[in-house]
Structures are given as C-alpha cells and as structure tokens.
Protein backbone atom coordinates (compact mmCIF):
# COMPACT_ATOMS: atom_id res chain seq x y z
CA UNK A 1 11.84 31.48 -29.09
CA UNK A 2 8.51 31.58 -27.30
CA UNK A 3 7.92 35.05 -25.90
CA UNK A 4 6.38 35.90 -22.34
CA UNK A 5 2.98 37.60 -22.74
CA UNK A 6 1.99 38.39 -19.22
CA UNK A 7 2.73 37.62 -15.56
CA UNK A 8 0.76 37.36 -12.24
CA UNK A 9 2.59 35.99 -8.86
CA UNK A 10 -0.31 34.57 -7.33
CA UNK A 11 1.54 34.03 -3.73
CA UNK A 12 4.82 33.92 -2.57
CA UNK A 13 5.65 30.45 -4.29
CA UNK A 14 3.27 30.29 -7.15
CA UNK A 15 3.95 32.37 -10.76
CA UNK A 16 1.54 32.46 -13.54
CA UNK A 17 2.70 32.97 -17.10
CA UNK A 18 0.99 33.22 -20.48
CA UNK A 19 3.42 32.72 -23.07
CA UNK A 20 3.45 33.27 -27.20
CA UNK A 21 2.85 29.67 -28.79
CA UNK A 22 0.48 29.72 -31.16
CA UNK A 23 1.03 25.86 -32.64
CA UNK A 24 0.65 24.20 -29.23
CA UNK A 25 -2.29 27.07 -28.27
CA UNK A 26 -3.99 25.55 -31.43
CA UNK A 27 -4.01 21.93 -30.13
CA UNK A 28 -3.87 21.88 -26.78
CA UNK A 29 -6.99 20.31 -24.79
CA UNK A 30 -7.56 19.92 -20.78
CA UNK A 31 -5.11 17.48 -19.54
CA UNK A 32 -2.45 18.19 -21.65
CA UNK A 33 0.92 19.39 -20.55
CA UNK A 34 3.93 21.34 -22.36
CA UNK A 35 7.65 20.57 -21.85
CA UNK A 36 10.11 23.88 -21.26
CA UNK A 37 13.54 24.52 -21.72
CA UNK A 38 14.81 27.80 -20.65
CA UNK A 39 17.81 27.78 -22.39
CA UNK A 40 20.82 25.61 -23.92
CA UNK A 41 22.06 24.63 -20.71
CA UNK A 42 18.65 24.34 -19.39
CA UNK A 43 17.12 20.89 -18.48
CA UNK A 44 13.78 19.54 -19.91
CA UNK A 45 10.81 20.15 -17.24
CA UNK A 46 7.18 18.70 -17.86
CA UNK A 47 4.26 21.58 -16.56
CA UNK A 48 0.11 20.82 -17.14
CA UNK A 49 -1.12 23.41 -19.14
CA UNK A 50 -3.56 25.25 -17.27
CA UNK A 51 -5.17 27.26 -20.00
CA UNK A 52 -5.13 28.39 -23.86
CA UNK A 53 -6.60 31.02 -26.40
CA UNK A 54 -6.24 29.66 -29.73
CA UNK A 55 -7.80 33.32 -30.75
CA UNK A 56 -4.44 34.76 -28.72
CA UNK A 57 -2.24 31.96 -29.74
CA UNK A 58 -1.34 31.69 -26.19
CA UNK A 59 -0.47 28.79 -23.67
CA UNK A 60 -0.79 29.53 -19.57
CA UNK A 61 1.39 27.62 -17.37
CA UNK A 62 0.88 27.82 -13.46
CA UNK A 63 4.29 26.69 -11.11
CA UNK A 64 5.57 26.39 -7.80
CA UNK A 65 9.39 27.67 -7.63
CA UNK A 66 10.89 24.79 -6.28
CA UNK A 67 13.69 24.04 -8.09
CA UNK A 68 16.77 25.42 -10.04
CA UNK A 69 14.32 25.43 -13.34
CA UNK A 70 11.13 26.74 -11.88
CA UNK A 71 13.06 29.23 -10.21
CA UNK A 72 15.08 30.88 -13.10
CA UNK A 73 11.59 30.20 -15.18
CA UNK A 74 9.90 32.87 -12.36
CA UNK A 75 12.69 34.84 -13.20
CA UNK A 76 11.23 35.72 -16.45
CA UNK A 77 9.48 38.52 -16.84
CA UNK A 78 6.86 40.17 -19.74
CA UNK A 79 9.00 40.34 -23.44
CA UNK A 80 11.55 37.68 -22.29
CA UNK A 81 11.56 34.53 -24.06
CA UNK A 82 11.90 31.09 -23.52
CA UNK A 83 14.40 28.50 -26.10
CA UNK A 84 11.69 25.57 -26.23
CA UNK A 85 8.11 24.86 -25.44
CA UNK A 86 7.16 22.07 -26.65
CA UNK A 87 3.45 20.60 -27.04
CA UNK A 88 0.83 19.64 -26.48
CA UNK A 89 2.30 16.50 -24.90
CA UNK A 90 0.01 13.54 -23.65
CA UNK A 91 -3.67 12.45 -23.60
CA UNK A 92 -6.51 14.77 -23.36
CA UNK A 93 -8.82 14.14 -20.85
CA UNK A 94 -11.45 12.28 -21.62
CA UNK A 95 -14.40 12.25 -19.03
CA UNK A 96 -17.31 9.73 -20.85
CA UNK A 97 -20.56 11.04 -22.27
CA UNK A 98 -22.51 9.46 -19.73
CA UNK A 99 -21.15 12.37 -16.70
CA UNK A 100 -23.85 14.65 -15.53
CA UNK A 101 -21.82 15.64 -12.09
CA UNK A 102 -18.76 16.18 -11.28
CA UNK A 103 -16.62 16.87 -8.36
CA UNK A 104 -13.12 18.28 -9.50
CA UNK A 105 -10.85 18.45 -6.31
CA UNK A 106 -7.65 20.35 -6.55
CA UNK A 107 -4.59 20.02 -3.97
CA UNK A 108 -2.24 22.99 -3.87
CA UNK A 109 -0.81 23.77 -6.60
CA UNK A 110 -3.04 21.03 -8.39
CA UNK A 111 -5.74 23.18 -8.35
CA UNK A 112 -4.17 25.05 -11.40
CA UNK A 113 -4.30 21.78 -13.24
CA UNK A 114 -7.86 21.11 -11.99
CA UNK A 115 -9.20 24.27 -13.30
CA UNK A 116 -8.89 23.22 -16.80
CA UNK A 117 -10.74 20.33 -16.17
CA UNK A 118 -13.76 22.02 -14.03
CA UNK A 119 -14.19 24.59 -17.28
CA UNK A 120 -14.16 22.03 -19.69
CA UNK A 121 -16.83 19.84 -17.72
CA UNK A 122 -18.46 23.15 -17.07
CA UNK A 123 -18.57 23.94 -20.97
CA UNK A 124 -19.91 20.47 -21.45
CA UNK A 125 -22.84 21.41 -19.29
CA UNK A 126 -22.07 18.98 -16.72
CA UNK A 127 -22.68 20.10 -13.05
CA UNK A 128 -19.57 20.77 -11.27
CA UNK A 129 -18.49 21.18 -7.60
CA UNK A 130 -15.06 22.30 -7.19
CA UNK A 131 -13.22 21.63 -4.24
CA UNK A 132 -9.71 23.03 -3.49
CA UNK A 133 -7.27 22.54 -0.48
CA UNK A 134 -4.71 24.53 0.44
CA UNK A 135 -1.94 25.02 3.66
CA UNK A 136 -3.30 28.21 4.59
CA UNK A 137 -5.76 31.30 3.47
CA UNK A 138 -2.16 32.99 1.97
CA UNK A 139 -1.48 30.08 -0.54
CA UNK A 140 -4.69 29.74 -2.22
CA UNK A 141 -4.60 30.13 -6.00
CA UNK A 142 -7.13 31.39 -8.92
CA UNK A 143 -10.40 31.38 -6.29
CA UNK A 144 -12.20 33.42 -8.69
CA UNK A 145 -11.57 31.36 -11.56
CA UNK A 146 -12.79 28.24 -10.14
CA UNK A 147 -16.31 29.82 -8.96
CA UNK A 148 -16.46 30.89 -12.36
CA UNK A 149 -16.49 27.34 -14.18
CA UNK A 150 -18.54 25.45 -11.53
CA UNK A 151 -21.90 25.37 -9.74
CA UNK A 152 -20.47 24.91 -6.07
CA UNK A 153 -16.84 26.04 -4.84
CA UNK A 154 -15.44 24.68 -1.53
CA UNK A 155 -12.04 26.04 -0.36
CA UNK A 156 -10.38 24.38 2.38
CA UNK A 157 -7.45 25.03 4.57
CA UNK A 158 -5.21 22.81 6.59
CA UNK A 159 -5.06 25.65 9.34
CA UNK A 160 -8.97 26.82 9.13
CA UNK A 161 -7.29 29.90 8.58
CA UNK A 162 -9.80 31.16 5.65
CA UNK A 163 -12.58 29.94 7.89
CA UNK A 164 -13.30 26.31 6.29
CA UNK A 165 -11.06 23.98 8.15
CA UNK A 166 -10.10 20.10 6.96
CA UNK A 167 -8.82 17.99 3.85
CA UNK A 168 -10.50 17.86 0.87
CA UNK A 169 -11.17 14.09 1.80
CA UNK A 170 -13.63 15.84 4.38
CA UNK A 171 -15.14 17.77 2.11
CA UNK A 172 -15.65 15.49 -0.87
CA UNK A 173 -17.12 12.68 1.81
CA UNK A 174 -19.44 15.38 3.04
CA UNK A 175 -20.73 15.97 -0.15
CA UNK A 176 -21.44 12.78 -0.73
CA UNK A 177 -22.73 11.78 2.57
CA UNK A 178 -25.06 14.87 2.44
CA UNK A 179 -26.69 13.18 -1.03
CA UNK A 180 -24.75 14.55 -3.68
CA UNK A 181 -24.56 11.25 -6.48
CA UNK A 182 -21.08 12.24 -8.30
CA UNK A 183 -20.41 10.17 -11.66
CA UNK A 184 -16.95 11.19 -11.85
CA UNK A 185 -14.18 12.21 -9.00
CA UNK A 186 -11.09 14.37 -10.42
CA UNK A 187 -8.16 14.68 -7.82
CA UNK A 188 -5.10 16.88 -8.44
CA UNK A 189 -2.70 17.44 -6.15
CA UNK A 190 0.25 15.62 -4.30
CA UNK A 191 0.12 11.82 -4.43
CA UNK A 192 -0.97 11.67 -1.18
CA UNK A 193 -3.60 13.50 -1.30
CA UNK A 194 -4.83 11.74 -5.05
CA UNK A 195 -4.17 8.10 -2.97
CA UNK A 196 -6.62 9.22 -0.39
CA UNK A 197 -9.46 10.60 -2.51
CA UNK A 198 -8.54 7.11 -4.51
CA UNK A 199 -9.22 4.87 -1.56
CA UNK A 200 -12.62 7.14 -0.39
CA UNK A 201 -14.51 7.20 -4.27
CA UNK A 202 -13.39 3.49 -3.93
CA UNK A 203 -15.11 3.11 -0.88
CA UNK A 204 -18.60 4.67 -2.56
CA UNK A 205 -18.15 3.32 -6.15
CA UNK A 206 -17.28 6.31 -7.94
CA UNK A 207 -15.30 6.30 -10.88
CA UNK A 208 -12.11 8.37 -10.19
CA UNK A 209 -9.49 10.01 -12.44
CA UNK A 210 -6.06 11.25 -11.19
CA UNK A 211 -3.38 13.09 -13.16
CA UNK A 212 0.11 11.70 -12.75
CA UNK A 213 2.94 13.68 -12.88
CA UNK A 214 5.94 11.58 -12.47
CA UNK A 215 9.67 12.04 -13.28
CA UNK A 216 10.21 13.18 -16.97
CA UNK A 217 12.39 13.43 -19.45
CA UNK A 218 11.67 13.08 -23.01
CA UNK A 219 7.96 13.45 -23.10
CA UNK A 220 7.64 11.10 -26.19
CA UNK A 221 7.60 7.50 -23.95
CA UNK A 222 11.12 6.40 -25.55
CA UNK A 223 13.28 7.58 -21.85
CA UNK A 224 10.87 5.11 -19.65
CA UNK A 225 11.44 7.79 -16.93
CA UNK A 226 7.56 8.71 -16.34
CA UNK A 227 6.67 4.95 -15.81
CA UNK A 228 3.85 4.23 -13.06
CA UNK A 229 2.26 1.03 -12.70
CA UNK A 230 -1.96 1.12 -13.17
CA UNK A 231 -3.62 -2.36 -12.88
CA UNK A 232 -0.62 -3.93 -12.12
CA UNK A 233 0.81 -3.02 -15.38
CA UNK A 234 3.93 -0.48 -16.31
CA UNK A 235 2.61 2.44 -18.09
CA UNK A 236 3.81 5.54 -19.45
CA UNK A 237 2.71 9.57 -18.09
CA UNK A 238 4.12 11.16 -21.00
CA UNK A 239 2.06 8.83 -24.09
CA UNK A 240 -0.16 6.39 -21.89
CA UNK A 241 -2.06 9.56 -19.45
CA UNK A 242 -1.30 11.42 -17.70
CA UNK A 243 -4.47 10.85 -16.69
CA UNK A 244 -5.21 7.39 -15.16
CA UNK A 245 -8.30 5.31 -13.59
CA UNK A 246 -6.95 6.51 -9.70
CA UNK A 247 -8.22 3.37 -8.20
CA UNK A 248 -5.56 1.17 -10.07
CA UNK A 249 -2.64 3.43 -8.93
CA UNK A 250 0.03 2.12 -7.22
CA UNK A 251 0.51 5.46 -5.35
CA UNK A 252 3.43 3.80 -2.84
CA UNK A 253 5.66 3.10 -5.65
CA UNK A 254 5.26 6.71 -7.00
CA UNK A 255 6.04 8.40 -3.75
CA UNK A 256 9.27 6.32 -3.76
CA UNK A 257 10.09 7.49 -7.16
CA UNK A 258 9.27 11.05 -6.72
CA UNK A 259 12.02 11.87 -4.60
CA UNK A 260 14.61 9.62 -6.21
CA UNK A 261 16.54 12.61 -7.52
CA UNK A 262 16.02 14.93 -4.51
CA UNK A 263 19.58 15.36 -3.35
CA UNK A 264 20.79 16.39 -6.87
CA UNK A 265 17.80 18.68 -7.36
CA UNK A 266 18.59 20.68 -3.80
CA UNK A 267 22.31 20.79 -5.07
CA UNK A 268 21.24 22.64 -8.44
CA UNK A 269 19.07 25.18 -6.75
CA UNK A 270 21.88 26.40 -4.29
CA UNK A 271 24.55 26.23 -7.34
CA UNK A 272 21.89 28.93 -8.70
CA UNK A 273 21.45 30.66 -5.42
CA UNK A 274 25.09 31.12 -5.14
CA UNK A 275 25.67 32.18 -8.61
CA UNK A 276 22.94 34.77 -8.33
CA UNK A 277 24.52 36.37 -4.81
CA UNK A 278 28.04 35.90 -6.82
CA UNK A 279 26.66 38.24 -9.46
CA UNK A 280 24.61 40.68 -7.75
CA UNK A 281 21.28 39.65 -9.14
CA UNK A 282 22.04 38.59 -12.65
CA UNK A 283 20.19 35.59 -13.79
C-alpha cells in the first residue's frame, strides 16, 4: 500500500498529492510517469510524475478530476493509501548537451508536467523561459514554482483575465520574434495546443519535444494501447517516450484516438456519482 503524505487542491479541478514510494522516488527522473490503481476493482491510470524527494522517499502526482478514477483518487485524503503505484514507467527526458536555452511551455494542466522539466533544465544551468497557458486567472496552477526554476515566467490566459491575454503560440512567437535564439521548445499540454507549438518551432527551425500521453493500459509496451505514429512509424508512449521529436507527430490521428473511449468513460463517472448520492457520501 502506498500511503498519502500530503494534499493541496490547487483549483476547483486540479488535486496535488505526495504519496509514500520510496522505490519509484529513488529512480524516478523528469519525464517519467507512474501508473495507479486505487483499489482491486480499480482500473490502471497512467499520471507524469511531477516531482520526487529521494531524501523523503516521496513521489508528487498533479491531476485533473475528470473521470471515475481521478475522481475517487481526489477523494483521498492525508494517511489513506493507495493498492498500486507503480514506477517509474517510460523514458527520461533527455534534452542534449549542446542546450543553453530553453523555452518550456505548459498547457493547463500540462504545466504540472512541464515543471519537472523547467527545474531539471534549470539545475543543468541552462537558461529557461517558462511559459504557461491557462482558461482563466482561477485555473492557473503552481505559479510560484515555475518562477522558481526559470529565468523568465510568462502566464497567459485565454480570457486576459490575469492581465496577459493570448495562447502560448503568441507568446512563444513573441519571444522569438523579439530575438530570443531557443535551442530547444518543450510543449505540454492538450494535443492541440503541442500540434500548434509543433507547426510554429517548425516554422523557425527549432528543435521541439512534446510529451505524449495517449490511451494506456499496461505501461510495459506488450497492450499496444499507447501507440502514436512519429516519422511515419508506430511507436509506443509507455517504452518508446513519452517524449517524442513534436515535429514528426501525427497529432490528427491522436486526437481521434483520445476520445475513442469517451462514452464508456462518462458512463463510469455517473455510475460513481450515483453510488456516492446512493450512500450519502461514502466513497
């Protein structure tokens, strides 16, 4: 059993929680993700790690309650404990030696994912601009952590409603446009917003990674279920990445797949819902 150390809702939708795992908190590296199971009955769900203390022997994992899983998962609180956590699962990130800048551009909730990568370029001494987009001023996430592991922070909102308004695309071009010579482009976030960030570093000649996070079941590469095709060629989120080069994305074909299972996920989550207003509460 892997027990809950702490607990921080950092909005309405987004729940951080540190959790007791000292074997995968011993491993792990940026990039790397962890596969939960609540309990028996519980399915398998993939989440990026967003941070570790080996010192602690603690894993953090950042998530959007979206789904049956997620949901009972935020249901947890400090002392509970989860069946499985399994990990470190997948490639760690590997930048080059030859990056001296860096923009690392968070979507969302991708920003939690980012932020690994921004304080592990940061640690590296590599000069990093960190640029996050979010909805509104009410969803943004772990503001203060960011500053803290780069040399320039942008925050952007689709609504201008925390006074910077536009995409990250704007942002990231601005940079650029305004001299800024970036070696290496991060983007983490939904597909659409990696496909777009994609198609601009294209435009400029800057290499570009992208973290995939498709369907998953096993983790190990044997189910086939994470499968994305880079260069024209099927590979594998769970062994092969998940990072991948995001100008040889096919991004299409993983928007299609995304939502493949969406009816039976909505299905799930109201089952819960209902159970939880049967029982007045319980989990």
């Amino acid at each position: 059993m892997y027990k809950v150390l702490g607990k921080r809702e950092l909005n309405d939708q987004v729940t951080l929680l540190k959790v007791e795992a000292p074997f995968v908190a011993k491993k792990a590296e940026p990039g790397q993700f962890i596969i939960f199971r609540i309990d028996e009955q519980g399915e398998r769900v993939p989440l990026t790690i967003a941070d570790f203390d080996r010192e602690e022997g603690s894993v953090t994992i950042i998530f959007q309650k979206v789904g049956k899983s997620t949901v009972k998962l935020g249901e947890l609180n400090i002392g509970d404990s989860l069946l499985d956590f399994v990990g470190p699962l997948g490639r760690p990130s590997h930048f080059g030696d030859d990056v001296k800048k860096a923009a690392v551009i968070g979507g969302g909730l991708g920003t939690a994912i980012a932020y690994p990568q921004a304080k592990k370029l940061h640690s590296l001494g590599v000069e990093v601009t960190a640029i996050s987009g979010f909805r509104n001023k009410g969803l943004i996430i772990l503001e203060d952590e960011v500053k803290a592991v780069s040399d320039k922070c942008i925050i952007t909102t689709d609504d201008g409603s925390n006074g910077n308004k536009g995409f990250v695309t704007t942002a990231l071009e601005a940079e650029i446009e305004a001299g800024e010579k970036f070696d290496l482009v991060i983007a983490i976030g939904p597909l659409i917003m990696m496909k777009f960030v994609a198609q601009l570093t294209k435009k400029y000649g800057i290499k570009t990674l992208v973290s995939m996070n498709p369907i998953m079941v096993d983790g190990t590469g044997m189910c086939g279920g994470c499968r994305v095709t880079v260069g024209g060629k099927t590979k594998f989120a769970c062994v092969d990445g998940p990072d991948f080069d995001g100008h040889e994305i096919d991004f299409d074909e993983a928007m299609r797949r995304q939502n493949v299972y969406k009816k039976q996920e909505d299905k799930s989550l109201e089952d819960h819902n209902c159970k939880i207003g049967l029982d007045g509460g319980a989990k």
